[in-house]
Protein backbone atom coordinates (compact mmCIF):
# COMPACT_ATOMS: atom_id res chain seq x y z
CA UNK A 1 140.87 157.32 175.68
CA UNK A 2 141.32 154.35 173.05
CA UNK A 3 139.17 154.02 170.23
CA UNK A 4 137.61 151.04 172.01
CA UNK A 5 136.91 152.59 175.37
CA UNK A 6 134.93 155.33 173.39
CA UNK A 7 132.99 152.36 171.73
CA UNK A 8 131.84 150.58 175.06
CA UNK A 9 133.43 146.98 175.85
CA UNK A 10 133.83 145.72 172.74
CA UNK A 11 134.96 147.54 169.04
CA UNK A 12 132.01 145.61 167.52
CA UNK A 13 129.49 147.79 169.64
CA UNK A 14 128.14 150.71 167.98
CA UNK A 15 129.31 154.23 169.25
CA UNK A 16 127.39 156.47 171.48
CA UNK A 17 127.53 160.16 171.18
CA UNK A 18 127.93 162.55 174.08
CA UNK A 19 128.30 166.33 174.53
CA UNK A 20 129.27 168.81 177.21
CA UNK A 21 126.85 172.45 177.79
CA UNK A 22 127.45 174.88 180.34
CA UNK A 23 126.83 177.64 181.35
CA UNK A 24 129.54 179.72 180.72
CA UNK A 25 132.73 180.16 178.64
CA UNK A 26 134.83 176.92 178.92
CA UNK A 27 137.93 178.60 178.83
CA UNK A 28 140.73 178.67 181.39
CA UNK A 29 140.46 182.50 182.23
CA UNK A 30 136.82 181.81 182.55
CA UNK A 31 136.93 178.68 184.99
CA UNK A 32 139.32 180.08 187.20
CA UNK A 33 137.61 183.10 187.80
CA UNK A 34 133.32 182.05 188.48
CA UNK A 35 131.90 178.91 189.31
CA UNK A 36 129.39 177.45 186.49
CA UNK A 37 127.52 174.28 186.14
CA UNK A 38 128.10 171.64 183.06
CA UNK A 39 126.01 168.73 181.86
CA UNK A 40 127.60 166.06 179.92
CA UNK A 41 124.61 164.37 178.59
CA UNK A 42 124.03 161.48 175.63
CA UNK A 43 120.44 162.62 174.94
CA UNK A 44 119.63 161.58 171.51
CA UNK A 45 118.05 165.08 171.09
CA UNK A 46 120.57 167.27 172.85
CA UNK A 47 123.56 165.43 170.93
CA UNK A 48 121.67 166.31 167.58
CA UNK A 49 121.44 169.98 168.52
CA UNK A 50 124.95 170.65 169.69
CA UNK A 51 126.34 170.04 165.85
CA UNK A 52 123.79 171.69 164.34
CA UNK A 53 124.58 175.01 166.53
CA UNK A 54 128.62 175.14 165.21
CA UNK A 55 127.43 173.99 161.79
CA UNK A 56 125.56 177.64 162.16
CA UNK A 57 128.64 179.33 163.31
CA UNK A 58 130.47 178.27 160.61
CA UNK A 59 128.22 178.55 158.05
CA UNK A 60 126.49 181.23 156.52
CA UNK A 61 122.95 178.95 156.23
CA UNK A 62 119.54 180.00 158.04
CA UNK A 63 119.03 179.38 161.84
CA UNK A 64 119.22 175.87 162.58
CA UNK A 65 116.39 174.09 163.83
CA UNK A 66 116.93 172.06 167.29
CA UNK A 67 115.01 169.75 169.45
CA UNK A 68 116.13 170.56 172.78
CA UNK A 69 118.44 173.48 172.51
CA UNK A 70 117.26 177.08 172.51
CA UNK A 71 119.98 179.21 171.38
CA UNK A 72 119.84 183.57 170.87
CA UNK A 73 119.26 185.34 168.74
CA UNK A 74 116.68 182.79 167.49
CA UNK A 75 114.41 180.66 169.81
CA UNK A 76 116.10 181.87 173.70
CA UNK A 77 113.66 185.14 173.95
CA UNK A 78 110.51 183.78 172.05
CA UNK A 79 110.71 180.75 174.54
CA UNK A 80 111.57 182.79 177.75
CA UNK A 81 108.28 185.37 176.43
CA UNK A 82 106.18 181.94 176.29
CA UNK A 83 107.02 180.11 179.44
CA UNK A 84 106.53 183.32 181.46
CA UNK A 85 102.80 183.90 179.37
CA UNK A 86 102.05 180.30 180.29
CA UNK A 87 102.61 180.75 184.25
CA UNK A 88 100.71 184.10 184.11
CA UNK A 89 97.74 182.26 181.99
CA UNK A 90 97.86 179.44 184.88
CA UNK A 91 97.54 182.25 187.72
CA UNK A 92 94.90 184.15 186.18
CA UNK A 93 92.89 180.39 185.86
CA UNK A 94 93.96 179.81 189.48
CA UNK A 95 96.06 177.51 188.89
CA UNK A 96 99.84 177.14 190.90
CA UNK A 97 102.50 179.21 188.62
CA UNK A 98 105.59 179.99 189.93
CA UNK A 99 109.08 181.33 188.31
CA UNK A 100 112.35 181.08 189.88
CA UNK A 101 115.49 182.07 188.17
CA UNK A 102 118.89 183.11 188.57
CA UNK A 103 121.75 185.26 186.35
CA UNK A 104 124.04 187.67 186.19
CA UNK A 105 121.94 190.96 184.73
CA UNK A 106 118.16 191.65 184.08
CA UNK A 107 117.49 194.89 181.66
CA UNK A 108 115.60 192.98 178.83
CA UNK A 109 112.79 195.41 178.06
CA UNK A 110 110.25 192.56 176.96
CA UNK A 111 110.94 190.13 179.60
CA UNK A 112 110.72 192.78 182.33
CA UNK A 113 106.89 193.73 180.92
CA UNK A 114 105.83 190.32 180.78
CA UNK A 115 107.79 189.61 184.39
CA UNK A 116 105.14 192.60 185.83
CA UNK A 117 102.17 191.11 184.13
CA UNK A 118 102.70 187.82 185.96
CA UNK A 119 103.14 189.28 188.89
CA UNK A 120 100.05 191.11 188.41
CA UNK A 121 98.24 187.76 187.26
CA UNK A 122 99.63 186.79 191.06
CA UNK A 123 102.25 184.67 189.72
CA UNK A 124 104.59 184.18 192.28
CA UNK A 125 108.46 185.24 190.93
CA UNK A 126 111.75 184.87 192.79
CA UNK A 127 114.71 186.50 190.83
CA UNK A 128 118.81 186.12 192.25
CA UNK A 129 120.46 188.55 190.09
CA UNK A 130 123.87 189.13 190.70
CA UNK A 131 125.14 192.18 188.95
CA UNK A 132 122.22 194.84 187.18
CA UNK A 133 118.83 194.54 187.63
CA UNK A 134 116.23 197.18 185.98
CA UNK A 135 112.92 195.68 187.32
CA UNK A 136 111.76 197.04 190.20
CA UNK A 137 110.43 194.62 192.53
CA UNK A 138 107.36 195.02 195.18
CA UNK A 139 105.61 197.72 193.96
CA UNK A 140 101.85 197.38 194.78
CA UNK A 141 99.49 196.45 191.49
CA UNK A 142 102.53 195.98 189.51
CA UNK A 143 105.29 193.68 191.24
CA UNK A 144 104.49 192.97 194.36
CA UNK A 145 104.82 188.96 193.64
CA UNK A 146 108.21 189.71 192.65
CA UNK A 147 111.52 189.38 194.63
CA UNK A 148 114.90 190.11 193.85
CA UNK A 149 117.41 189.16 195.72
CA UNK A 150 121.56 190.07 194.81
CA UNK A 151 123.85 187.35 196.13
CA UNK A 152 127.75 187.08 195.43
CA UNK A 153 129.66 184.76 196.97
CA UNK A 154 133.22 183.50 197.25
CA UNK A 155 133.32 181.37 194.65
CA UNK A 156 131.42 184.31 192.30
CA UNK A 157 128.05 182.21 191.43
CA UNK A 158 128.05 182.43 187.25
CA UNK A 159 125.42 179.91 186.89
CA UNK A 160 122.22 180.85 184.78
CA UNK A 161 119.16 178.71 186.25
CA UNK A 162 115.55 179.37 184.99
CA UNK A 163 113.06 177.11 186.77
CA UNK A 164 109.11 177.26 185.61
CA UNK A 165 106.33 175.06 187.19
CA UNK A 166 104.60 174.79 183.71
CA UNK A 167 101.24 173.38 184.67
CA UNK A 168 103.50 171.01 187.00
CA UNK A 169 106.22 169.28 184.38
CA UNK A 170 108.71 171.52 186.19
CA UNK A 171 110.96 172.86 183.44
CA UNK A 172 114.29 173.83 184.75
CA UNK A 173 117.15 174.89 182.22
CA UNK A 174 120.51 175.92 182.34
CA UNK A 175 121.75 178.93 180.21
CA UNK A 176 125.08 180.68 179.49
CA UNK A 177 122.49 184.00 178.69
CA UNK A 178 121.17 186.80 181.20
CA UNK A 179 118.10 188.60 180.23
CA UNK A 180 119.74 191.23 178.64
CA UNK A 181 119.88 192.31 174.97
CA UNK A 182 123.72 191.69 174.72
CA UNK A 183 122.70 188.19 175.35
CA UNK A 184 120.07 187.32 173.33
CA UNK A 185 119.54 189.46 170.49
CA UNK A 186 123.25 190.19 169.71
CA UNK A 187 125.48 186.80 170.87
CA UNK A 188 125.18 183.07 170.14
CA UNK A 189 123.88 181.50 173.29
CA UNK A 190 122.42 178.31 174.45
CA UNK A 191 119.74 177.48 177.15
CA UNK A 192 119.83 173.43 177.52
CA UNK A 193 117.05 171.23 179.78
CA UNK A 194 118.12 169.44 182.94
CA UNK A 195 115.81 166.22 182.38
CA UNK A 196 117.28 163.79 184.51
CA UNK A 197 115.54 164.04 187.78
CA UNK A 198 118.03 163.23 190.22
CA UNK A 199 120.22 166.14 188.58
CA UNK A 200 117.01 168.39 188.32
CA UNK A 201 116.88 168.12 191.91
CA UNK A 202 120.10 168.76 192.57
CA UNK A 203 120.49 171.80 190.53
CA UNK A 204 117.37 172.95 192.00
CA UNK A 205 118.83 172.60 195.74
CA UNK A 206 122.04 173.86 195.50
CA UNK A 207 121.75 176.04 192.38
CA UNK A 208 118.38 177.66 193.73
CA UNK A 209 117.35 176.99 196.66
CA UNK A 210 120.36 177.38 198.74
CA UNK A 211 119.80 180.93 197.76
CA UNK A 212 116.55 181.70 198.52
């Protein structure tokens, strides 16, 4: 578009920054082939991230720190480890704690031992798993609030959705990583918060719950 168009209705106004995430590799082979959701978002904090991340490709500098981003092999499995802690130290106060997510492949070691010890905790866990998936679901005193189910559709679902209740603030984020160790101990991905509520909801809806 012209310069002005970029700048709003007049030059004179100052320029606002914008950036596209998704949830998968934006390339033409890629897009023809799944389905995958994008954000194009002007958060202050996500547009300060999204530099910062291809600074660190290109760069040889330490891991970058980011406001709203988490990105492997740095902050993705820390934060997954944490948010699933939190909902299993919410069930074992009583408290509602719930997990819903949905990827490709699930053979993370880590996340599968601290997936059990929710359920244990009675955390209630929905997992839609496409492709592999090494946790075993229902088995009594270990995973028995756990359920996996494996959907693939026409349009081959590539969407990575990870929904927590959080004591409920309701985090939901979008991802371009499974839980596997390919994807976040050995790649550069990114796992970006849906904040706006009307889009929470809608990613929720169609990207989840259609599938449960």
């Amino acid at each position: 578009k012209p310069r002005s168009a970029r700048r709003g209705r007049h030059v004179s106004e100052r320029i606002t920054r914008s950036h596209h995430v998704c949830t998968a590799n934006d390339d033409t082979r890629t897009t023809e082939t799944y389905t995958d959701y994008g954000l194009m978002a002007a958060e202050k904090g996500l547009c300060q991230d999204v530099p910062k991340v291809f600074q660190e490709l290109t760069g040889m500098g330490k891991a970058a720190r980011l406001k709203q981003l988490k990105h492997s092999p740095f902050t993705l499995h820390p934060s997954l480890i944490q948010w699933i802690n939190f909902e299993t130290e919410q069930a074992r106060a009583g408290k509602p704690a719930r997990i819903i997510a949905k990827f490709n492949s699930l053979t993370e070691e880590r996340i599968m031992q601290a997936l059990y010890r929710a359920s244990q905790a009675g955390v209630e866990i929905d997992l839609i798993v496409r492709g592999i998936c090494c946790l075993r679901p229902g088995i009594p005193g270990l995973s028995e609030n756990i359920r996996v189910r494996s959907i693939i559709g026409r349009f081959l679902e590539h969407t990575r959705i990870y929904q927590f209740h959080h004591a409920g603030e309701d985090l939901v984020y979008c991802s371009s990583a499974d839980w596997m160790d390919r994807n976040l101990f050995n790649r550069v991905e990114t796992c970006f918060p849906v904040n706006d509520p009307a889009l929470k909801a809608q990613v929720l809806e169609q990207g989840l719950g259609f599938y449960l």
